[in-house]
Every structure is written in C-alpha cells, then in structure tokens.
Protein backbone atom coordinates (compact mmCIF):
# COMPACT_ATOMS: atom_id res chain seq x y z
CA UNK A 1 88.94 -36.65 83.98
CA UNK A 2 89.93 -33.94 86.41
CA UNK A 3 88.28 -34.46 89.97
CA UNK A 4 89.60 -31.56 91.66
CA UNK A 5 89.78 -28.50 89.15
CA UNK A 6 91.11 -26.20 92.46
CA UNK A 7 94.36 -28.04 92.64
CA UNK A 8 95.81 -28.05 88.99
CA UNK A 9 98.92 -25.94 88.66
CA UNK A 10 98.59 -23.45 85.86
CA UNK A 11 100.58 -20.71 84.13
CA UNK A 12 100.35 -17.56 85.46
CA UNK A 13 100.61 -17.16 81.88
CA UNK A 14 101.59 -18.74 78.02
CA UNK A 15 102.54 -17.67 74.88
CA UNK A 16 102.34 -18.31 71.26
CA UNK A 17 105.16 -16.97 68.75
CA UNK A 18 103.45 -13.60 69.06
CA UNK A 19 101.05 -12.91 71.99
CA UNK A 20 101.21 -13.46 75.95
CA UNK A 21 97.95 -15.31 77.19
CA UNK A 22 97.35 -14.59 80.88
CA UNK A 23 94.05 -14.32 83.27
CA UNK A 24 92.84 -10.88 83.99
CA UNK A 25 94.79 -9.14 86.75
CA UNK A 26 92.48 -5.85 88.81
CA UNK A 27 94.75 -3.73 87.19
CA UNK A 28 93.51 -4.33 83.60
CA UNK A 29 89.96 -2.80 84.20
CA UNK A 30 90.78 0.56 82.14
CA UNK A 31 92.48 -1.11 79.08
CA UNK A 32 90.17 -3.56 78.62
CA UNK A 33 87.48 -0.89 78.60
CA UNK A 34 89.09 1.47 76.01
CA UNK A 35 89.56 -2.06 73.39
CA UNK A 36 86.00 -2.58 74.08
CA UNK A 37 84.66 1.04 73.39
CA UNK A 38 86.53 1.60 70.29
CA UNK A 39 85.48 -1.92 69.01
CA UNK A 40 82.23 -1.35 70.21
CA UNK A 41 80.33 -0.92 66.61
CA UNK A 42 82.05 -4.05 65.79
CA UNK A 43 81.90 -6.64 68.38
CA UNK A 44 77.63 -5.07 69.71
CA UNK A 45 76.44 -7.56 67.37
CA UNK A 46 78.54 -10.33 68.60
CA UNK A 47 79.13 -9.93 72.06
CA UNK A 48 76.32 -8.36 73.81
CA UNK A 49 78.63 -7.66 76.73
CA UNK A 50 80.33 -4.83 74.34
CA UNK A 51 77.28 -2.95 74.97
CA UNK A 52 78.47 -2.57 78.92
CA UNK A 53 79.91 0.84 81.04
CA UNK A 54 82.94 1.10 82.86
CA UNK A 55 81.45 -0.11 85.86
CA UNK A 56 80.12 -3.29 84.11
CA UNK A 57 83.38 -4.14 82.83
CA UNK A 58 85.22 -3.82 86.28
CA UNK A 59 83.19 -6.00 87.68
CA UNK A 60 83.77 -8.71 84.73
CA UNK A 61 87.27 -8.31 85.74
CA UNK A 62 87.08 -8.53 88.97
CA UNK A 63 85.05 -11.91 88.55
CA UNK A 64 87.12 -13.46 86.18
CA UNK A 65 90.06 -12.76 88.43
CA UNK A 66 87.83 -15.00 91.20
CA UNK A 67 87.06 -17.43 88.10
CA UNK A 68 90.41 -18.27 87.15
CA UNK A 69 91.28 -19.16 90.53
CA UNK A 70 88.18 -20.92 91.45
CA UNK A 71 88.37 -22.83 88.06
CA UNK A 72 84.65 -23.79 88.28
CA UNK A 73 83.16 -23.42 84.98
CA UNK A 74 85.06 -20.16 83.26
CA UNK A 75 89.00 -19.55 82.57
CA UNK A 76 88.75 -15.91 81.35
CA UNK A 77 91.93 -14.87 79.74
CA UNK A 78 93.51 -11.17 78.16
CA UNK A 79 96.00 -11.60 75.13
CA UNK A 80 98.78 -8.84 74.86
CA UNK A 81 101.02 -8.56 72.07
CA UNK A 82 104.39 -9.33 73.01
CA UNK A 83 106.47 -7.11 70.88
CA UNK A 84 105.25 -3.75 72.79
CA UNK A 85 103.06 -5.18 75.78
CA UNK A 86 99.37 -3.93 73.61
CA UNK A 87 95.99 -5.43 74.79
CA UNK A 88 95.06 -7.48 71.78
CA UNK A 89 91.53 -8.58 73.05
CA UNK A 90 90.00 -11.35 75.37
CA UNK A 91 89.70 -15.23 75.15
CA UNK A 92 89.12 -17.90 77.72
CA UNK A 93 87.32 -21.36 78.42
CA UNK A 94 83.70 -21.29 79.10
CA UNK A 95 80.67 -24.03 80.04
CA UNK A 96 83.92 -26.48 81.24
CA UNK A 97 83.22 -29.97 82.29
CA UNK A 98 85.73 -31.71 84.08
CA UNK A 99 84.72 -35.07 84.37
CA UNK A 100 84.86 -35.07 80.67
CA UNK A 101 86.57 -32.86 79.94
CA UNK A 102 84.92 -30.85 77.76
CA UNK A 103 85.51 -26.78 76.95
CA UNK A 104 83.81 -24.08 74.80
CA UNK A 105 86.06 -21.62 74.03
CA UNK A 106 85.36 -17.83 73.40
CA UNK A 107 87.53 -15.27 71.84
CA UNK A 108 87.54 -11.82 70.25
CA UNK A 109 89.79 -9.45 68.55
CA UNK A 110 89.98 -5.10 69.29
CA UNK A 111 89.22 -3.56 65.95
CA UNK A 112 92.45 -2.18 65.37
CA UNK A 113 93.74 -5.57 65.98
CA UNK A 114 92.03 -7.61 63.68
CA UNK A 115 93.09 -8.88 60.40
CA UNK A 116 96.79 -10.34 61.65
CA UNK A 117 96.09 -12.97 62.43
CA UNK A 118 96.16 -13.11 66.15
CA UNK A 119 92.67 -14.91 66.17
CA UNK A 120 93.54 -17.54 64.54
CA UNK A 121 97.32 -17.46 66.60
CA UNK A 122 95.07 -17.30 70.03
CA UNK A 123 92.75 -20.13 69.23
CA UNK A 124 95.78 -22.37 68.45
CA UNK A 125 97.38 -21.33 71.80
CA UNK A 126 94.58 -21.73 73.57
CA UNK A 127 93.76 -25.44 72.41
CA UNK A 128 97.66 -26.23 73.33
CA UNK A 129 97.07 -25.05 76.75
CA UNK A 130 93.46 -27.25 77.25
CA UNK A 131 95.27 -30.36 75.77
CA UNK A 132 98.78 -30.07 78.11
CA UNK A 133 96.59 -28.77 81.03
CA UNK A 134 93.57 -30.26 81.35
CA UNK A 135 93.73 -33.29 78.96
CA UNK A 136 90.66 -31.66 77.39
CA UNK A 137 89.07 -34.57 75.13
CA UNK A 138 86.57 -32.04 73.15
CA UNK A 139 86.53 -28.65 72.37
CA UNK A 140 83.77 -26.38 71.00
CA UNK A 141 83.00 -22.77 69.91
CA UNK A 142 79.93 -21.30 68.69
CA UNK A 143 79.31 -18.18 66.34
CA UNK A 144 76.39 -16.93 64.44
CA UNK A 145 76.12 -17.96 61.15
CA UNK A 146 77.27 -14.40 59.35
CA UNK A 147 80.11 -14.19 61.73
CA UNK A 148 81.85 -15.18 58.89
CA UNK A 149 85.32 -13.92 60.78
CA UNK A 150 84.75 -16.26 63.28
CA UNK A 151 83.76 -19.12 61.65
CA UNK A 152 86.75 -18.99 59.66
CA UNK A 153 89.34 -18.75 62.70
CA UNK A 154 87.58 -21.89 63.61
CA UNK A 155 87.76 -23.66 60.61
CA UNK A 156 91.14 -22.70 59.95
CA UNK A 157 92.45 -23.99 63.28
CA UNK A 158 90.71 -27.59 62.55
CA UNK A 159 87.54 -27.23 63.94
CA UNK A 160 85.09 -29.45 62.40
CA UNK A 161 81.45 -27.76 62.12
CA UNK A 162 78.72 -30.42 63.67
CA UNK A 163 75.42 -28.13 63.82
CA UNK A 164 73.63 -25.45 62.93
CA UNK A 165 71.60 -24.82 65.75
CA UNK A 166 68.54 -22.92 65.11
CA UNK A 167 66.64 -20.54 67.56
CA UNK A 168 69.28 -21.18 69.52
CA UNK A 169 68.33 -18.13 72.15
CA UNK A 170 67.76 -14.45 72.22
CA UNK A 171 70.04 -11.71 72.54
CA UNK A 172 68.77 -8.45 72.30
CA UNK A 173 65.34 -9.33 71.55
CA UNK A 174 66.92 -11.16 68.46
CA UNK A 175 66.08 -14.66 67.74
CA UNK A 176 69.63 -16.15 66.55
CA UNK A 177 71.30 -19.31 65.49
CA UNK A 178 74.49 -20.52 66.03
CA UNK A 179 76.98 -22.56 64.05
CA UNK A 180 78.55 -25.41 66.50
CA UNK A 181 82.62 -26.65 65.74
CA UNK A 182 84.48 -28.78 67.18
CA UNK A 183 87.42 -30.41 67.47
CA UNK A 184 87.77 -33.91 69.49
CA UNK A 185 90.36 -36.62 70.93
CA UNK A 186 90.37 -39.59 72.33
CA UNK A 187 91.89 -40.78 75.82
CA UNK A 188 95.00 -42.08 74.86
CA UNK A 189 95.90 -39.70 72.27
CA UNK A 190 99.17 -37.55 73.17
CA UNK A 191 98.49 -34.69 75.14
C-alpha cells in the first residue's frame, strides 16, 4: 500500500534493451503531434484522443507533465528509441489505486513503428517499473475486442484475459466492448 503517492522517488526515466521510458517533458508537444497525425487513420478507432489538434495535444502534455509529478491517478509516459533518440509512441499508468495498488496500463505504437516489437518490449518495461516502484499487486489493460494487436501484446506479456465486458461505454457515438487482462501478485511475492 502506498499512503503518500507525492513522496516516492522515481526515474526521471527507464529503459528496456531497446527504448528509453520517460514522462512527457513541455518540449515534446510538436513530436508527439506529428506520431499522432501520421498514425492518425490507425490509432482514430482506438484512441479517440488521435482525433485531437495541435492545441489539444499541448495541453495533454502539459497535464501529464503536472500528472507525473502529482502522481494522483495518471503516470503518462513517451517511449523513444534508444539507438537514434525517435519518438516511438506513448504509454503510462492510468485509473491507479494506491491503497491497493492497483494500475491500468495504456499504450500505443506510431504507425511506422509498429510491428518490432516495441509494444510488447514497452509493456514488459512498464510492468518492471510498477512492480520495483510501486509494489503494484494487479495490473490491467483493456482493448476492444478486434484490437487484435493489442490483445496480443497483452497476452504475450502474461496477461491473463478475465472479461469481456459488454456495452462497456460510448466513444464516438459507438456502443463498444472491451476485453479486460490482467496480470496479479500477491503481497509477499518478490518485487
């Protein structure tokens, strides 16, 4: 259980064998928004937020800079490739609960990224840094059903699927469901 999620000391930044993890820093604001315009036909569908202008995605950036320090409920992070420094796509922690603690996590991929594996890489990264970090006991991501990309990133990092929820909400105007994974621990397993 974390009480006080404004004191914990984290990275200012990780990395996995290929990428660099990090929170969003004010300067990312134009980079972010080119990834997201040329994967725009891809990730609409998705990500509703893909459908958002210039302006829109400054100010995500500019909140998830406040998020990350805050650490209330969100831990928005960028992944760069560490070979020449690219902007891979975004990631991050979402709907935490610290007393648990409990974490969905959210992730996507630019277009001309996808298909090397640096999902699946990210994911793994990402539930390394919730276990030595926050001790996180249960994990969860959700995806809709024909995101069959997504759900497969899941399953291949060991995410156990534990619902199909239906009508889950709207987006769009479009009724949608969403396939539930997790993965789980117990208190006095190793962190």
């Amino acid at each position: 259980m974390i009480n006080d999620p404004l004191l914990l000391d984290l990275p200012d930044e990780f990395e996995t064998k290929r990428l660099i993890l990090r929170p969003p820093r004010l300067s990312d604001g134009d980079v972010i928004h080119a990834a997201i315009e040329a994967s725009r036909p891809q990730l609409i569908r998705w990500m509703p937020w893909a459908g958002q202008d210039r302006s829109g995605t400054e100010r995500y950036v500019r909140e998830a800079v406040a998020r990350y320090i805050t650490r209330e409920t969100t831990l928005p992070l960028t992944i760069w490739r560490k070979a020449d420094g690219a902007f891979i796509g975004g990631a991050g922690f979402h709907s935490i609960e610290w007393h648990v603690p409990l974490m969905e996590m959210g992730y996507w991929i630019a277009t001309q990224h996808t298909g090397n594996g640096y999902a699946t890489e990210t994911v793994n990264g990402e539930v390394a840094l919730a276990r030595k970090h926050f001790g996180v006991l249960r994990l969860e991501i959700y995806c809709e059903p024909d995101n069959l990309r997504s759900a497969a990133v899941a399953r291949r990092c060991g995410f156990e699927q534990w619902a199909h929820i239906r009508n889950s909400d709207r987006v769009n105007g479009r009724l949608r469901d969403l396939l539930a994974f997790c993965k789980v621990w117990n208190e006095d397993d190793p962190r």
